[in-house]
C-alpha atoms as a PDB file:
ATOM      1  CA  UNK A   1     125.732 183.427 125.522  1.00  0.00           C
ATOM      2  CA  UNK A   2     126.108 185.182 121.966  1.00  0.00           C
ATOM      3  CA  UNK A   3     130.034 187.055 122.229  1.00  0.00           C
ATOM      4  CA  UNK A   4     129.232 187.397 118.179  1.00  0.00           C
ATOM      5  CA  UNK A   5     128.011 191.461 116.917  1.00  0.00           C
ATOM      6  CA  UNK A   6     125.704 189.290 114.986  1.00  0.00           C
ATOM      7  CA  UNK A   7     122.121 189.415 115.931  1.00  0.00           C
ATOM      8  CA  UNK A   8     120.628 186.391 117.416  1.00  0.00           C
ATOM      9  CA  UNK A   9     117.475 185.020 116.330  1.00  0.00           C
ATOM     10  CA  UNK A  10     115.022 183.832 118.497  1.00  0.00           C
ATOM     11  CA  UNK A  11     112.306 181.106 117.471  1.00  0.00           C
ATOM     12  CA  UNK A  12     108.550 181.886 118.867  1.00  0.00           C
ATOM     13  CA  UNK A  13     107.828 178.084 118.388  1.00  0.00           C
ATOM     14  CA  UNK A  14     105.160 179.565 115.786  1.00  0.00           C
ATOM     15  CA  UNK A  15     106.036 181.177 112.354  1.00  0.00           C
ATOM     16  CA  UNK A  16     109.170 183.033 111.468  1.00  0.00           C
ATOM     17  CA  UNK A  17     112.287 183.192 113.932  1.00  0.00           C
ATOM     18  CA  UNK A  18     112.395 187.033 115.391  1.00  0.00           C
ATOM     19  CA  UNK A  19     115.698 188.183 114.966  1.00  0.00           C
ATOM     20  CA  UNK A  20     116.926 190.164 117.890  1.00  0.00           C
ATOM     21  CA  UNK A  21     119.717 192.679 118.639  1.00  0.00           C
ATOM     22  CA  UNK A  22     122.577 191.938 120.933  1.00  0.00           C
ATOM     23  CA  UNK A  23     123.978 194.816 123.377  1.00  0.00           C
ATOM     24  CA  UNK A  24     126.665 196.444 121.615  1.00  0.00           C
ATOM     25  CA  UNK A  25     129.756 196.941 124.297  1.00  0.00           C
ATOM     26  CA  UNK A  26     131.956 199.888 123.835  1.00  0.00           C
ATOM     27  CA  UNK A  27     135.898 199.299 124.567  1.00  0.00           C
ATOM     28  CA  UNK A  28     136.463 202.541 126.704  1.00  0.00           C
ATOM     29  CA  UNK A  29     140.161 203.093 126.111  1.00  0.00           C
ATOM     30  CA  UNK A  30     139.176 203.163 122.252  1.00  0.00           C
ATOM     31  CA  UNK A  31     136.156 204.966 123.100  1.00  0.00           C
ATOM     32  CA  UNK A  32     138.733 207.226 125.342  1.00  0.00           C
ATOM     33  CA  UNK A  33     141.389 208.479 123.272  1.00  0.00           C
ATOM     34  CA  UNK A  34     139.228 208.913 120.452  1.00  0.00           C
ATOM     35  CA  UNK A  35     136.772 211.370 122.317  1.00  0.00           C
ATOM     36  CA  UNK A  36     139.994 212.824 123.985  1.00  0.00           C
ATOM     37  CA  UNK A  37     141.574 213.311 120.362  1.00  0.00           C
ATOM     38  CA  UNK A  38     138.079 214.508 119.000  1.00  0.00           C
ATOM     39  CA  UNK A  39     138.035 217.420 121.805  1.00  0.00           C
ATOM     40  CA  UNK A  40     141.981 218.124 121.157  1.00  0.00           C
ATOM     41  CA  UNK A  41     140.767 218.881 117.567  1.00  0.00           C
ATOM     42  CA  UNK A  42     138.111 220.345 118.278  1.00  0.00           C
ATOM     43  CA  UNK A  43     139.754 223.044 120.912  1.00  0.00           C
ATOM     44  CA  UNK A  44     143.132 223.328 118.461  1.00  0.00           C
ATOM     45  CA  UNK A  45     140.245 224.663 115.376  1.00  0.00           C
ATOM     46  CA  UNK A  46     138.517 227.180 117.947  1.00  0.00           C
ATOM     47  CA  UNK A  47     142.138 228.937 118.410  1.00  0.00           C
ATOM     48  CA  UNK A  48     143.056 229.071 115.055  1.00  0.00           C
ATOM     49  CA  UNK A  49     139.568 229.800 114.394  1.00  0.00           C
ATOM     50  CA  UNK A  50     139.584 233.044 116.691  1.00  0.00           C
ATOM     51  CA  UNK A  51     143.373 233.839 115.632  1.00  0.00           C
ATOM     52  CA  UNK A  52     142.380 234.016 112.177  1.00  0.00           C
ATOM     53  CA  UNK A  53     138.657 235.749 112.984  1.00  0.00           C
ATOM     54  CA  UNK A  54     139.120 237.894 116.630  1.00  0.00           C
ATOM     55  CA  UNK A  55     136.246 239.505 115.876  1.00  0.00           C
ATOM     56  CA  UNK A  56     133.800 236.698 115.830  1.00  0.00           C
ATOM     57  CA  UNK A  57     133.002 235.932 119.539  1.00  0.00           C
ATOM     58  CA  UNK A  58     131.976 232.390 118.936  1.00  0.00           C
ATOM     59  CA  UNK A  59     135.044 230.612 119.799  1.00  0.00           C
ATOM     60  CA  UNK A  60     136.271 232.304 122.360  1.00  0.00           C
ATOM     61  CA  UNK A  61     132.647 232.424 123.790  1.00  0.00           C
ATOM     62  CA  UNK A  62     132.485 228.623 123.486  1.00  0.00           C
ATOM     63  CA  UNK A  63     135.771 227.815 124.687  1.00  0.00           C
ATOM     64  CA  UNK A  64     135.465 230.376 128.123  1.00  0.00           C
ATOM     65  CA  UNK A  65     132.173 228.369 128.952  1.00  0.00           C
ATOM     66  CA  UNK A  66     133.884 224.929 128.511  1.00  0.00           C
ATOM     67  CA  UNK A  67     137.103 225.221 130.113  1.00  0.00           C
ATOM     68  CA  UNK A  68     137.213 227.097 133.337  1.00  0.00           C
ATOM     69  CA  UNK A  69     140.365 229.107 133.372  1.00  0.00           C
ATOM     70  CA  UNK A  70     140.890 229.718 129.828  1.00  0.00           C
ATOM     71  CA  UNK A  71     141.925 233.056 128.648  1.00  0.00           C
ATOM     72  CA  UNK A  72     143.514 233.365 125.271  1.00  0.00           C
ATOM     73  CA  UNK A  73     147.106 234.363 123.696  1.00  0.00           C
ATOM     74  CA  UNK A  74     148.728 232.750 126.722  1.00  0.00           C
ATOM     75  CA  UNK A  75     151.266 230.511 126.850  1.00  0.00           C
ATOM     76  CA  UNK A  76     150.055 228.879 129.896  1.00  0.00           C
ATOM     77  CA  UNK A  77     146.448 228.840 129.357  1.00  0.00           C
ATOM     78  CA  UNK A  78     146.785 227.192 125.596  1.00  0.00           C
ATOM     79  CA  UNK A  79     148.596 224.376 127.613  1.00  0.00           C
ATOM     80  CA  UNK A  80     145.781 224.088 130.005  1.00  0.00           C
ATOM     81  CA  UNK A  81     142.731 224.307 127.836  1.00  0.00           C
ATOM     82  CA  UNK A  82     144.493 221.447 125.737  1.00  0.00           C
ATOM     83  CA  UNK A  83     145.234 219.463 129.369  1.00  0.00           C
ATOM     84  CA  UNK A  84     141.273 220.118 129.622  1.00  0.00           C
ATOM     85  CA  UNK A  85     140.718 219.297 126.387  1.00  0.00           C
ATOM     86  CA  UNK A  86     142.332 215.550 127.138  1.00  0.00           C
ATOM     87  CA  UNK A  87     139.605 214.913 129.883  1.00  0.00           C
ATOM     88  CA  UNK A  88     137.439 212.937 127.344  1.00  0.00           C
ATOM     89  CA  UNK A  89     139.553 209.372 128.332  1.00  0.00           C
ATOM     90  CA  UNK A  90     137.842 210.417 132.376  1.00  0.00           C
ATOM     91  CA  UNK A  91     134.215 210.954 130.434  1.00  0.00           C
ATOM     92  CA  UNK A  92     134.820 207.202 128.843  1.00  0.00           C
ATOM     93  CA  UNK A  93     135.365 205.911 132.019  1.00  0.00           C
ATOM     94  CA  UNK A  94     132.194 207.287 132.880  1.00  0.00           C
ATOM     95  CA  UNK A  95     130.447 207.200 129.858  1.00  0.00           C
ATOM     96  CA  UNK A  96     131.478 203.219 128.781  1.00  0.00           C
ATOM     97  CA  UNK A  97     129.954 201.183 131.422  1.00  0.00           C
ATOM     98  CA  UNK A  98     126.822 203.365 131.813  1.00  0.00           C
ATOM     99  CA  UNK A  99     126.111 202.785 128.130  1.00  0.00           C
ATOM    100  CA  UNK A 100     126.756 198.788 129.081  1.00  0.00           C
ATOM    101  CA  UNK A 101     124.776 199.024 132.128  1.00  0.00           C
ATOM    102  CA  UNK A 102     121.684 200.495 130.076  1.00  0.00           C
ATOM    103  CA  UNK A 103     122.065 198.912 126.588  1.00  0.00           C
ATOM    104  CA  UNK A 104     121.899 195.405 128.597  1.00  0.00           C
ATOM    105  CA  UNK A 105     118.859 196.362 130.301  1.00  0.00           C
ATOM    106  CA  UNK A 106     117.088 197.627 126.968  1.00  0.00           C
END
């Protein structure tokens, strides 16, 4: 078994070798904190974003749909859309050994 990112190459017995790809594996804490951090960013720019432009409904449109309980200019809600926002290291857990399961299969 290949533990290289290199590609193997396998030899048909006739002509050229065929290279082939190996399954990629994806280290979920990694994969984790940097969707988590991603999402933190990502929910941090919407505020600003609708603190500096209240009258453009897109980000507080976008963030209503994607956290449940998030109402804005409160303390406690900031706190718990960015608590929400942190989820991505769960979706890795999720996410990482699907994309194993099926990249080994393909």
């Amino acid at each position: 078994m290949n533990t290289k990112t290199e590609p193997l190459v396998a030899n048909c017995g006739i002509g050229v070798p065929i290279p082939t790809l190996t399954a990629h594996v994806i280290p979920v804490l990694a994969f984790g904190v940097g969707l988590s951090l991603f999402l933190v960013v990502s929910y941090l720019l919407c505020v600003l974003g609708y603190l500096d432009f209240p009258s453009l409904p897109i980000g507080y449109s976008a963030l209503a749909i994607s956290l449940p309980g998030f109402t804005l200019l409160s303390r406690s809600s900031f706190f718990l859309g960015l608590i929400e926002s942190l989820a991505g290291a769960g979706e890795a857990l999720v996410f990482g050994p699907l994309y194993k399961f099926f990249a080994a299969r393909s």
